[in-house]
Protein backbone atom coordinates (compact mmCIF):
# COMPACT_ATOMS: atom_id res chain seq x y z
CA UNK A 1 -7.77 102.66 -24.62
CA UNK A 2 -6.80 101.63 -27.87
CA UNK A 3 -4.12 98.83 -28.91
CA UNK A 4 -0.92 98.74 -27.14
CA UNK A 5 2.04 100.62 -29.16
CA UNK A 6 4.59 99.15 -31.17
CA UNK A 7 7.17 97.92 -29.04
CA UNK A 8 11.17 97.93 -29.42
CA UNK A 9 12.83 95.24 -32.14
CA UNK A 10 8.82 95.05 -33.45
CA UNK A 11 9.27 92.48 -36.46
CA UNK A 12 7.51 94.29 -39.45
CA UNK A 13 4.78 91.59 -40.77
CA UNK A 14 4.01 91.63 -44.22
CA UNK A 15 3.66 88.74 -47.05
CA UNK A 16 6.65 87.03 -45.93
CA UNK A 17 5.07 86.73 -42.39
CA UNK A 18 1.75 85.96 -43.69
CA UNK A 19 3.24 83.14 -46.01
CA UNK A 20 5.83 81.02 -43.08
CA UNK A 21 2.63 81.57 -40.49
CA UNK A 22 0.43 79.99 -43.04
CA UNK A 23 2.76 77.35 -43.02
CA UNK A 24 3.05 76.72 -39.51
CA UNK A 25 -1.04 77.28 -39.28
CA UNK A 26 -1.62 74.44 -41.87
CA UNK A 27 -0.08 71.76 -38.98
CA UNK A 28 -2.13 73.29 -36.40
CA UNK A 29 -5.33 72.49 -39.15
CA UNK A 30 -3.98 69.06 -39.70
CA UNK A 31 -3.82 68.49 -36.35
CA UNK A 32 -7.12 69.48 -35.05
CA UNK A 33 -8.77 67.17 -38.28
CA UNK A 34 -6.70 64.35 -36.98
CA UNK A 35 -8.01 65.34 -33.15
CA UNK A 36 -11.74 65.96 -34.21
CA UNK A 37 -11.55 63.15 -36.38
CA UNK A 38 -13.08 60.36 -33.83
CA UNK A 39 -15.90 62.41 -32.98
CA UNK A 40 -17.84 61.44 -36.51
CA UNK A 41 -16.31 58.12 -35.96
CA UNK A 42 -17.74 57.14 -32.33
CA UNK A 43 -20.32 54.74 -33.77
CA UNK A 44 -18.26 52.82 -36.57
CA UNK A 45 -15.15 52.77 -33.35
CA UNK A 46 -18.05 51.59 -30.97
CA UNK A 47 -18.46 48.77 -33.57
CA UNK A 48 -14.88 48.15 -34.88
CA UNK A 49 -13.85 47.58 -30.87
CA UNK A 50 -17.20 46.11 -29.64
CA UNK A 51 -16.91 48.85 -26.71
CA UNK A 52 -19.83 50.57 -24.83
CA UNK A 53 -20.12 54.11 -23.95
CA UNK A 54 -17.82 54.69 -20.95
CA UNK A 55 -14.45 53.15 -22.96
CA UNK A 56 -15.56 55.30 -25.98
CA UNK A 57 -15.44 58.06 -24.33
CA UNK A 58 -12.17 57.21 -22.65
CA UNK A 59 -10.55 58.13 -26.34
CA UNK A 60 -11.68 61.48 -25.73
CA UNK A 61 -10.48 61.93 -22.24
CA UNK A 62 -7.49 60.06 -22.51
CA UNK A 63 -6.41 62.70 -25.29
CA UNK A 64 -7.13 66.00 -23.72
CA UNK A 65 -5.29 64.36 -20.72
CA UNK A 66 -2.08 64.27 -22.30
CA UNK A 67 -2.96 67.12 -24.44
CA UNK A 68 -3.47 69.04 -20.81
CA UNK A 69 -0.31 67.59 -19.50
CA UNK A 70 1.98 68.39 -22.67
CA UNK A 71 1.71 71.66 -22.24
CA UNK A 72 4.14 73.32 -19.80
CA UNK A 73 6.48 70.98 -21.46
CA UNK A 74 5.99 71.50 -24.80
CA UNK A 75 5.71 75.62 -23.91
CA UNK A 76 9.69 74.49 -22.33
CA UNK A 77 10.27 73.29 -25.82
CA UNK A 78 9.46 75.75 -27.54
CA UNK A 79 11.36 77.97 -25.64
CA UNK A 80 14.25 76.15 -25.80
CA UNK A 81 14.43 74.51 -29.33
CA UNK A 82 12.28 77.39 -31.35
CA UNK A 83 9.28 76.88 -33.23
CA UNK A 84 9.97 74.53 -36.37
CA UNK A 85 11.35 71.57 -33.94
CA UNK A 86 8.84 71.36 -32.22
CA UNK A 87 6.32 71.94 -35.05
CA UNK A 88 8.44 68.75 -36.97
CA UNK A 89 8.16 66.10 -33.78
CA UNK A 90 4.54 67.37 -33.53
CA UNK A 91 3.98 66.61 -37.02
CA UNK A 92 5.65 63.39 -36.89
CA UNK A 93 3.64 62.23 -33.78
CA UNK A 94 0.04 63.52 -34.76
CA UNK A 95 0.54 61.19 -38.14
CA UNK A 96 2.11 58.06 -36.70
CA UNK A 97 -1.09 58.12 -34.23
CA UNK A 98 -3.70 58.98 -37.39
CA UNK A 99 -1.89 56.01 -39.51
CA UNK A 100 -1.72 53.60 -35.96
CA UNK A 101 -5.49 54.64 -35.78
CA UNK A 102 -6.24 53.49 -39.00
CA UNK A 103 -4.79 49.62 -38.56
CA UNK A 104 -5.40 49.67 -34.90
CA UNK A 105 -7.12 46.14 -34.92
CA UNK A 106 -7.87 46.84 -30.55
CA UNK A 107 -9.10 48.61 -28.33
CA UNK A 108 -5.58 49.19 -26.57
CA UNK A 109 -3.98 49.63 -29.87
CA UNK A 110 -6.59 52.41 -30.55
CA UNK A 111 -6.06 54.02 -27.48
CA UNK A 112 -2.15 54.34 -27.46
CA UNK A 113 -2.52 55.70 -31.04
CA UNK A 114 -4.73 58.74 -29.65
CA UNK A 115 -2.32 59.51 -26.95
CA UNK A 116 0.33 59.11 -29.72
CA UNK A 117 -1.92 62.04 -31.44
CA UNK A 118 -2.44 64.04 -28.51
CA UNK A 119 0.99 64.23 -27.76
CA UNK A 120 1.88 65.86 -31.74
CA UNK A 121 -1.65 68.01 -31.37
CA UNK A 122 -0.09 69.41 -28.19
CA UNK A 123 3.24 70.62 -29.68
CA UNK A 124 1.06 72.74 -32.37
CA UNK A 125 -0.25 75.06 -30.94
CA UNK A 126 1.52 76.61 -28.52
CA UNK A 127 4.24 76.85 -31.56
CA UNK A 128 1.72 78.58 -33.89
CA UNK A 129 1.40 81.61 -31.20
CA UNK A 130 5.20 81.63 -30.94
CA UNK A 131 5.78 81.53 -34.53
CA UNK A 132 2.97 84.49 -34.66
CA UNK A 133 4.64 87.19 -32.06
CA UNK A 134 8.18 86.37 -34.02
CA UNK A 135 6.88 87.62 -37.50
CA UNK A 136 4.07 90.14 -36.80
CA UNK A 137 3.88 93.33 -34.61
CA UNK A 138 2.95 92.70 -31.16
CA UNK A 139 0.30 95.02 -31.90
CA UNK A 140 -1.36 92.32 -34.28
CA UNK A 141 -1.09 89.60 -31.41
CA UNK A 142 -5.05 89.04 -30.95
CA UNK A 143 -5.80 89.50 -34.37
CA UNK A 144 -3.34 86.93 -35.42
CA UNK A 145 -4.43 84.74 -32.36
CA UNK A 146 -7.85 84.62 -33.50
CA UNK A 147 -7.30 83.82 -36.46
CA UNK A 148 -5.27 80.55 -35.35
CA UNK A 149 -8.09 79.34 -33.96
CA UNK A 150 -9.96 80.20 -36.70
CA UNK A 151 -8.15 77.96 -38.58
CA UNK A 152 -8.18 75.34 -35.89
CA UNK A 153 -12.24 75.34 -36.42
CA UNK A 154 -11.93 74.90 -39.68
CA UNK A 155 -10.16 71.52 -39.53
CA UNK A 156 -13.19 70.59 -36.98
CA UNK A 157 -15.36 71.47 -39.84
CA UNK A 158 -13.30 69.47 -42.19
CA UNK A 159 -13.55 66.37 -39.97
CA UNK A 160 -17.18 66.91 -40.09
CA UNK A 161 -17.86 67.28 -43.75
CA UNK A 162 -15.33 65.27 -45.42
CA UNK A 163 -13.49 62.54 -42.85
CA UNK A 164 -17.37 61.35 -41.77
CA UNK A 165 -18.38 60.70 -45.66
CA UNK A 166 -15.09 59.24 -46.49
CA UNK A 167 -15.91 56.33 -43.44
CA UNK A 168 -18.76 55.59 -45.17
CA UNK A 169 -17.29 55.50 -48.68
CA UNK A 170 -14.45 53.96 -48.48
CA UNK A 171 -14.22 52.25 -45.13
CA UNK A 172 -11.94 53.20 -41.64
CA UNK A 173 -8.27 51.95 -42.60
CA UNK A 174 -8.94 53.87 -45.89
CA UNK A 175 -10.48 56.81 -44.72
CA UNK A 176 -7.87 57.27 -41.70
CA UNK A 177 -4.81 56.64 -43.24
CA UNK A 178 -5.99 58.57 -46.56
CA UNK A 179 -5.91 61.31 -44.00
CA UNK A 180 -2.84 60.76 -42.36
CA UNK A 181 -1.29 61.81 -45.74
CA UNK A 182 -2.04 65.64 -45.09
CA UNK A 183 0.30 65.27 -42.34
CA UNK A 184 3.42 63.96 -44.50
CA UNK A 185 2.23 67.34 -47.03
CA UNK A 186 2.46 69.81 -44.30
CA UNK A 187 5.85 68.03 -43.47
CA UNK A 188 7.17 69.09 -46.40
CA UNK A 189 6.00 72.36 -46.26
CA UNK A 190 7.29 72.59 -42.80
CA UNK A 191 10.85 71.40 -43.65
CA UNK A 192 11.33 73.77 -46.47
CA UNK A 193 9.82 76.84 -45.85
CA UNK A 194 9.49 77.38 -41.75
CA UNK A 195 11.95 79.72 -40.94
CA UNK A 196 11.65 80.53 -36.73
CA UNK A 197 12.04 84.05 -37.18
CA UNK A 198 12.63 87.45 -40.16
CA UNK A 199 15.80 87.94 -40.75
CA UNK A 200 17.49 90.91 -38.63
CA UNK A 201 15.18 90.09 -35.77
CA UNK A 202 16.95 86.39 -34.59
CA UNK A 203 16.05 86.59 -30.34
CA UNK A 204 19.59 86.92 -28.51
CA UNK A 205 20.25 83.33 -27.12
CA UNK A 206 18.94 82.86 -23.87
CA UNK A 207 21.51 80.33 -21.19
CA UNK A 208 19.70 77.32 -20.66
CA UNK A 209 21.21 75.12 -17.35
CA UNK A 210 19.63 72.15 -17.07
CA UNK A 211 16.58 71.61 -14.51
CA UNK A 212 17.33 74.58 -12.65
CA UNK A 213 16.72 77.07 -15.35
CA UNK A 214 13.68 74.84 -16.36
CA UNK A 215 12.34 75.26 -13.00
CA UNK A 216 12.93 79.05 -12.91
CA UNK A 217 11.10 79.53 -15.91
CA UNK A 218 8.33 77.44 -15.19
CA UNK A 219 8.26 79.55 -11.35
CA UNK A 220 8.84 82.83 -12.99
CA UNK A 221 5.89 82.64 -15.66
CA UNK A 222 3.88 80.77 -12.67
CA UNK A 223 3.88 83.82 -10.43
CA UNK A 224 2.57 86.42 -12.61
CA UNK A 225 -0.66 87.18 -12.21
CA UNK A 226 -1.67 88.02 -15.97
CA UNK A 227 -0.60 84.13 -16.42
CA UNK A 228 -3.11 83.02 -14.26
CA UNK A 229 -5.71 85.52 -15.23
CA UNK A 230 -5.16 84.16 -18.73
CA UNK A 231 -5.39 80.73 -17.22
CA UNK A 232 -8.48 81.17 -15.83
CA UNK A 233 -10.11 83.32 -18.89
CA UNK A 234 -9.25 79.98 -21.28
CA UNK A 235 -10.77 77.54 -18.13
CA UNK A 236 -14.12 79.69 -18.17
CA UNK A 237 -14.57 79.89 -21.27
CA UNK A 238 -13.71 77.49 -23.62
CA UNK A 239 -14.84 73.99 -21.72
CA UNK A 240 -18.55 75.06 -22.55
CA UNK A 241 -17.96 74.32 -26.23
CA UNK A 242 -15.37 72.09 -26.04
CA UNK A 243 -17.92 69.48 -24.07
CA UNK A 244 -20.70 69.72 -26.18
CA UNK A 245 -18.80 69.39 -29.28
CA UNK A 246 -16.04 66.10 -28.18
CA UNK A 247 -18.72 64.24 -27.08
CA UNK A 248 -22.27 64.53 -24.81
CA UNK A 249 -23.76 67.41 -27.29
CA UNK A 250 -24.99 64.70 -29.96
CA UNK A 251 -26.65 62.56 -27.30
CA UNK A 252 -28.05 65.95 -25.51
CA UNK A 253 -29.64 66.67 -28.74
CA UNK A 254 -30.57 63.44 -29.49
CA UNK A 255 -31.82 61.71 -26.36
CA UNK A 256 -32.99 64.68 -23.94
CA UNK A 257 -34.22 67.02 -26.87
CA UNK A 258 -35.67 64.49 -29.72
CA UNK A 259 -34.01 65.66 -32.96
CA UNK A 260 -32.47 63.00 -35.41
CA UNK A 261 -29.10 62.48 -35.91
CA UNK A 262 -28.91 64.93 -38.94
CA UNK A 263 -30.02 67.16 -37.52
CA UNK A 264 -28.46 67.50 -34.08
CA UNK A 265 -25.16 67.15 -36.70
CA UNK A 266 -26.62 70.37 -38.47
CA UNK A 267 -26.40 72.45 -35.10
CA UNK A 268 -23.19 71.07 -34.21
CA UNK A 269 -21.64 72.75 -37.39
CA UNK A 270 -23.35 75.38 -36.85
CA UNK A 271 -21.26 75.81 -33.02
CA UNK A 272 -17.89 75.83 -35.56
CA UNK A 273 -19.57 78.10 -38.20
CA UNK A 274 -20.47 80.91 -35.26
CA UNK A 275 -16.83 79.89 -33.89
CA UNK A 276 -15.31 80.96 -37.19
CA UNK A 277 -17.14 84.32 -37.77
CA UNK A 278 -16.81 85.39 -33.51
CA UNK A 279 -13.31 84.80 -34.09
CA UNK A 280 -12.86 87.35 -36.78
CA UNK A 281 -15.15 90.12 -35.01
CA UNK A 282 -13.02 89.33 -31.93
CA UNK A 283 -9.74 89.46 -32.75
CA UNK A 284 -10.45 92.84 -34.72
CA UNK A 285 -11.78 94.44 -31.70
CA UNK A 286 -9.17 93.47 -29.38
CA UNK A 287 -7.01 94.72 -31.90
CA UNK A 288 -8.35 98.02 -31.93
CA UNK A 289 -8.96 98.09 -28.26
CA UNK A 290 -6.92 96.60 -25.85
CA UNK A 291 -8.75 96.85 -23.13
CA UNK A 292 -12.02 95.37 -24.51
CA UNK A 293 -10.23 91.88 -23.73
CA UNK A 294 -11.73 91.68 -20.07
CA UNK A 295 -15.77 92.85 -20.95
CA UNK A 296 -15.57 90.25 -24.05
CA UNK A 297 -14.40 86.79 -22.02
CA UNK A 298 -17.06 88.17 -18.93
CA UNK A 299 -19.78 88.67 -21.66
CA UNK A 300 -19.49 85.66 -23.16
CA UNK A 301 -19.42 83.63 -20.25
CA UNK A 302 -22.68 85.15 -19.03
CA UNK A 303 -24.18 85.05 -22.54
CA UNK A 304 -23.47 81.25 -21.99
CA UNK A 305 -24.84 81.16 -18.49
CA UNK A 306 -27.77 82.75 -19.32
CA UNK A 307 -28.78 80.46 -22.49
CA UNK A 308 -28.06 76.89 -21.14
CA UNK A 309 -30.08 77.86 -18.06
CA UNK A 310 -32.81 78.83 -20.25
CA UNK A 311 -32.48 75.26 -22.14
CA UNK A 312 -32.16 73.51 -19.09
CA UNK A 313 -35.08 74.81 -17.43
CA UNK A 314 -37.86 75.21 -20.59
CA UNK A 315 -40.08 72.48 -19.62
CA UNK A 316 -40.21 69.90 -21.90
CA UNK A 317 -37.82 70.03 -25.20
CA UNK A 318 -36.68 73.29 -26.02
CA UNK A 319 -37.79 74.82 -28.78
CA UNK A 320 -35.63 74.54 -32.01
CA UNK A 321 -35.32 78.62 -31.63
CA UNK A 322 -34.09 78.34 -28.27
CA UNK A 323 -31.52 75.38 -29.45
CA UNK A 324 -30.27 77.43 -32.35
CA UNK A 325 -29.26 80.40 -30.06
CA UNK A 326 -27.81 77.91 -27.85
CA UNK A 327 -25.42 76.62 -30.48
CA UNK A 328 -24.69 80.40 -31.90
CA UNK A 329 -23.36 81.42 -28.39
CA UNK A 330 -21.36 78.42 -27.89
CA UNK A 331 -19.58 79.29 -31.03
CA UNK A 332 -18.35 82.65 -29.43
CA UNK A 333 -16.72 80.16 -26.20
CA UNK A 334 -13.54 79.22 -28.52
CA UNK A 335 -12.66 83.01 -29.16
CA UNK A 336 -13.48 83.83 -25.94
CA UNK A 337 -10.75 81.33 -24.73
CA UNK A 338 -8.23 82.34 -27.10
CA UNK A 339 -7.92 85.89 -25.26
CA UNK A 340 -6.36 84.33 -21.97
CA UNK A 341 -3.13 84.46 -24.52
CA UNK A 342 -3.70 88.31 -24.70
CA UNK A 343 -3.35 88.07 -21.17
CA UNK A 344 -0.84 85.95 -20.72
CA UNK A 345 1.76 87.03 -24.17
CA UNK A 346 2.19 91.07 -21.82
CA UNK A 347 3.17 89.43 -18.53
CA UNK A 348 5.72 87.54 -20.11
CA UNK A 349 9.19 88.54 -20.98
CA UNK A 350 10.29 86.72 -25.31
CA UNK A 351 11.85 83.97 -23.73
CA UNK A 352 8.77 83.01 -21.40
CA UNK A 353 6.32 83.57 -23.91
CA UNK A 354 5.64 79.35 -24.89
CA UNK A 355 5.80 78.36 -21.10
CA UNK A 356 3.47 80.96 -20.46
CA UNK A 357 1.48 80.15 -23.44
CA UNK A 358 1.33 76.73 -22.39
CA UNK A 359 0.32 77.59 -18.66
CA UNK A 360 -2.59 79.22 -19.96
CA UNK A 361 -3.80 76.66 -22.89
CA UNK A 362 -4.27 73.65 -19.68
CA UNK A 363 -7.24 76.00 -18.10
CA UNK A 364 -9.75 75.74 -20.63
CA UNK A 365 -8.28 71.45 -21.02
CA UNK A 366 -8.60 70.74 -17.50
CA UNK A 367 -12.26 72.03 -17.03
CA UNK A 368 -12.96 70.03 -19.78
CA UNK A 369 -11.81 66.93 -18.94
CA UNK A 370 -13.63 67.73 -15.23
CA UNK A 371 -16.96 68.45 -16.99
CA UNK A 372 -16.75 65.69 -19.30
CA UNK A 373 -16.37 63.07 -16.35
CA UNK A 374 -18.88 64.92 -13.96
CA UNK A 375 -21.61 64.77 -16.73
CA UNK A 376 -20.67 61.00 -17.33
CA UNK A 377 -21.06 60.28 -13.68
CA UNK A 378 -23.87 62.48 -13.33
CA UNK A 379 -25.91 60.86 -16.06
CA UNK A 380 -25.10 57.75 -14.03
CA UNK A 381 -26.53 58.60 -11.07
CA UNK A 382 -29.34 60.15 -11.62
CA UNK A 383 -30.87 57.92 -14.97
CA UNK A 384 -30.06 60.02 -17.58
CA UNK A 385 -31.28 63.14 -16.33
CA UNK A 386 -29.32 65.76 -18.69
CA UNK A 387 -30.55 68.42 -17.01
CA UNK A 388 -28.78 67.93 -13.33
CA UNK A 389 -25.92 66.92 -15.29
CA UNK A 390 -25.28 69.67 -17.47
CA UNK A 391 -25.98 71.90 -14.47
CA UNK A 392 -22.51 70.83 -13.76
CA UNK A 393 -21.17 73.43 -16.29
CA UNK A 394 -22.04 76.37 -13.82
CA UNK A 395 -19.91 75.22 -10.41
CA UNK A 396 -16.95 75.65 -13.35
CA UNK A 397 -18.18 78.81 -14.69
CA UNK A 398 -18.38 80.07 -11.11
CA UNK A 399 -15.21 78.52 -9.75
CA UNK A 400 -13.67 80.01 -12.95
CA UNK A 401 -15.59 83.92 -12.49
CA UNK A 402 -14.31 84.23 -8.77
CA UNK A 403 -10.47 83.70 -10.06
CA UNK A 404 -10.62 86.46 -12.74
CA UNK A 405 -12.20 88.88 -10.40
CA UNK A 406 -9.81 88.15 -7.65
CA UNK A 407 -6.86 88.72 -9.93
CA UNK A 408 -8.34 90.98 -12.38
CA UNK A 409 -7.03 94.28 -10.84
CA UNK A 410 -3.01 93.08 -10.16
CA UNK A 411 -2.83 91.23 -13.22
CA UNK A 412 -3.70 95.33 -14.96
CA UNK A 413 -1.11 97.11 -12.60
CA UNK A 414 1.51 95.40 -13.75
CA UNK A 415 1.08 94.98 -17.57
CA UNK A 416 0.40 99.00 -16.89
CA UNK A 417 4.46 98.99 -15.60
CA UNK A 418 5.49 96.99 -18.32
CA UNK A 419 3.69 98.74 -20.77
CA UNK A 420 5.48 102.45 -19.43
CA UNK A 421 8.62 100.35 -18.88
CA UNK A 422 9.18 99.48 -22.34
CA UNK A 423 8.46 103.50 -23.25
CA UNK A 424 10.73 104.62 -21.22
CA UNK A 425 13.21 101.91 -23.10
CA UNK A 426 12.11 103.25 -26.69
CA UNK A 427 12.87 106.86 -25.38
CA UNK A 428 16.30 106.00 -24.70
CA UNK A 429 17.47 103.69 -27.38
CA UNK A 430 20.64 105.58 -29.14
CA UNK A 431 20.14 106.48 -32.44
């Protein structure tokens, strides 16, 4: 089955849409430097706070906590106040947090600046996949999807090339709040040019009454079941990744497998270099084929099954073959994740589409904020022993694999009704 057709009130794309989703695209890369930025900084922060381990890694939790728990209410937001609002407080937030990072002189100080920045890197998001199914066809939804997160890999890369040589030139407070001035740029941008919507295609104003409409559309977007099959797509397949890049795949490399630090740093970009090309290749085949969305997220998760169980059983340290592959198939976990939207964006009626959105983007957020603390405890218990503790990663997968088959087959029916629905609407539009 090839791409859905183009649906009624379509907006028409072009270099106007390319150039206002560039704009709102650029925050979304902004934010994810300012959100990947700690992870080259864990030793100098380790230092600058005299913490161990366990409160280090509390930054990292503690954000994707409140980035987890933003989103229903920033999807609300978005909903409500359109695209560039939301995009501005975001923007706003994320760079107060970078610059209270920066001359954060404590450990609390630090850590209320990072849920300062989680709470701006939430609001991005969500608004770039709004702002993408208001200017382009709905028919260039996964293409335009991927290439979000594309984007969104490329600040990781960013943080890994440029904000991790700046520490080390020129020192934290420089190096963070030298950064934080990409987010007053993109402010600018974002204040002059962001437009919510083409003209000729403004959405007809939807009533909004207070906590009971909140609660309806938070119900309504809850109960259909390509919401939570889109949920659960982003939950099995993007914590993998997610995990091994925010924080234990540098000591897995390091401690359990033997390479140096430059090296296990080598493999990690190569996770966000495989990231950025899977996104491209998968984006232009969901594109092209609709129905390919399912066989791709299933594939990928046992792709990643398969692979870590071969790591975690090799005897010994695993070959640098076998570690290589590893980090190749991880890449494809972020794309993967990104078509739980594709699931998600159908079942939802325009005005749903960022609580839906946001729904869907706490899946892959919770199960990593579950795997993160069950490897930490794990590792714990049992004296370092990476292997039990990584094994942790396949109760999710599993718990994750027994959703989408149980809703796999309802969650089709219907976008098949909406899909003949909305024919059946183009047929008998007056001329």
């Amino acid at each position: 089955m090839s791409s859905p057709a183009t649906l009624p009130g379509d907006p028409p794309g072009g270099r106007r849409a390319i150039a206002v989703w560039g704009i709102g695209v650029s925050v979304y890369f902004v934010a994810v430097i300012f959100r990947t930025s700690l992870g080259v900084a864990g030793l100098d922060a380790a230092n600058r706070f005299h913490v161990g381990a366990s409160a280090l890694s509390t930054f990292s939790i503690l954000q994707l906590l409140v980035y987890a728990g933003m989103q229903i209410p920033v999807g609300l937001l978005v909903d409500r106040l359109g695209t560039k609002k939301v995009l501005t407080i975001g923007v706003l937030l994320f760079t107060a947090g970078q610059l209270g990072f920066a001359f954060s002189s404590s450990y609390g100080m630090a850590l209320a600046s990072r849920a300062l920045l989680g709470c701006g890197d939430a609001m991005t998001f969500i608004s770039v996949l709004r702002l993408g199914t208001r200017w382009f066809p709905a028919r260039r939804g996964p293409l335009v999807a991927q290439l979000a997160g594309l984007v969104g890999m490329a600040g990781n890369l960013v943080s890994t090339l440029v904000i991790a040589r700046l520490l080390h030139g020129v020192g934290w407070t420089a190096a963070f709040a030298g950064s934080a001035a990409a987010g007053v740029v993109v402010l600018v941008l974002l204040l002059l040019f962001l437009r919510d919507h083409p003209e000729g295609h403004r959405p007809e104003p939807f009533p909004h009454r207070g906590a009971a409409y909140v609660r309806r559309q938070i119900l309504a977007s809850w109960r259909e079941p390509g919401t939570w099959l889109g949920l659960w797509v982003h939950f099995t397949t993007q914590f993998p990744a997610m995990v091994f890049l925010l924080l234990w795949g540098m000591p897995f490399l390091v401690q359990a497998q033997g390479l140096t630090r430059a090296t296990a740093g080598e493999l990690l970009t190569l996770v966000v270099l495989a990231n950025m090309g899977a996104g491209l290749v998968y984006g232009q085949i969901v594109a092209r084929h609709h129905t390919a969305r399912l066989p791709l997220a299933l594939g990928t998760v046992a792709a990643t099954a398969v692979v870590w169980a071969a790591v975690l059983v090799y005897p010994g340290v695993a070959p640098m073959w076998l570690l290589v592959v590893l980090c190749v198939v991880l890449g494809f976990c972020g794309p993967a994740s990104m078509l739980g939207f594709d699931f998600a964006r159908p079942a939802n009626p325009p005005e749903r589409q960022g609580t839906a959105s946001g729904i869907t983007n706490m899946g892959g957020f919770i199960a990593s904020m579950t795997t993160l603390l069950a490897i930490g405890v794990l590792l714990d218990a049992t004296g370092d022993d990476y292997r039990i503790a990584f094994s942790s990663v396949f109760v999710l997968q599993a718990l994750g694999l027994s959703q989408i088959f149980r809703l796999r087959k309802e969650a089709a029916r219907r976008e098949r009704e909406r899909l003949v629905a909305s024919r059946v609407e183009t047929v008998h539009v007056p001329a």
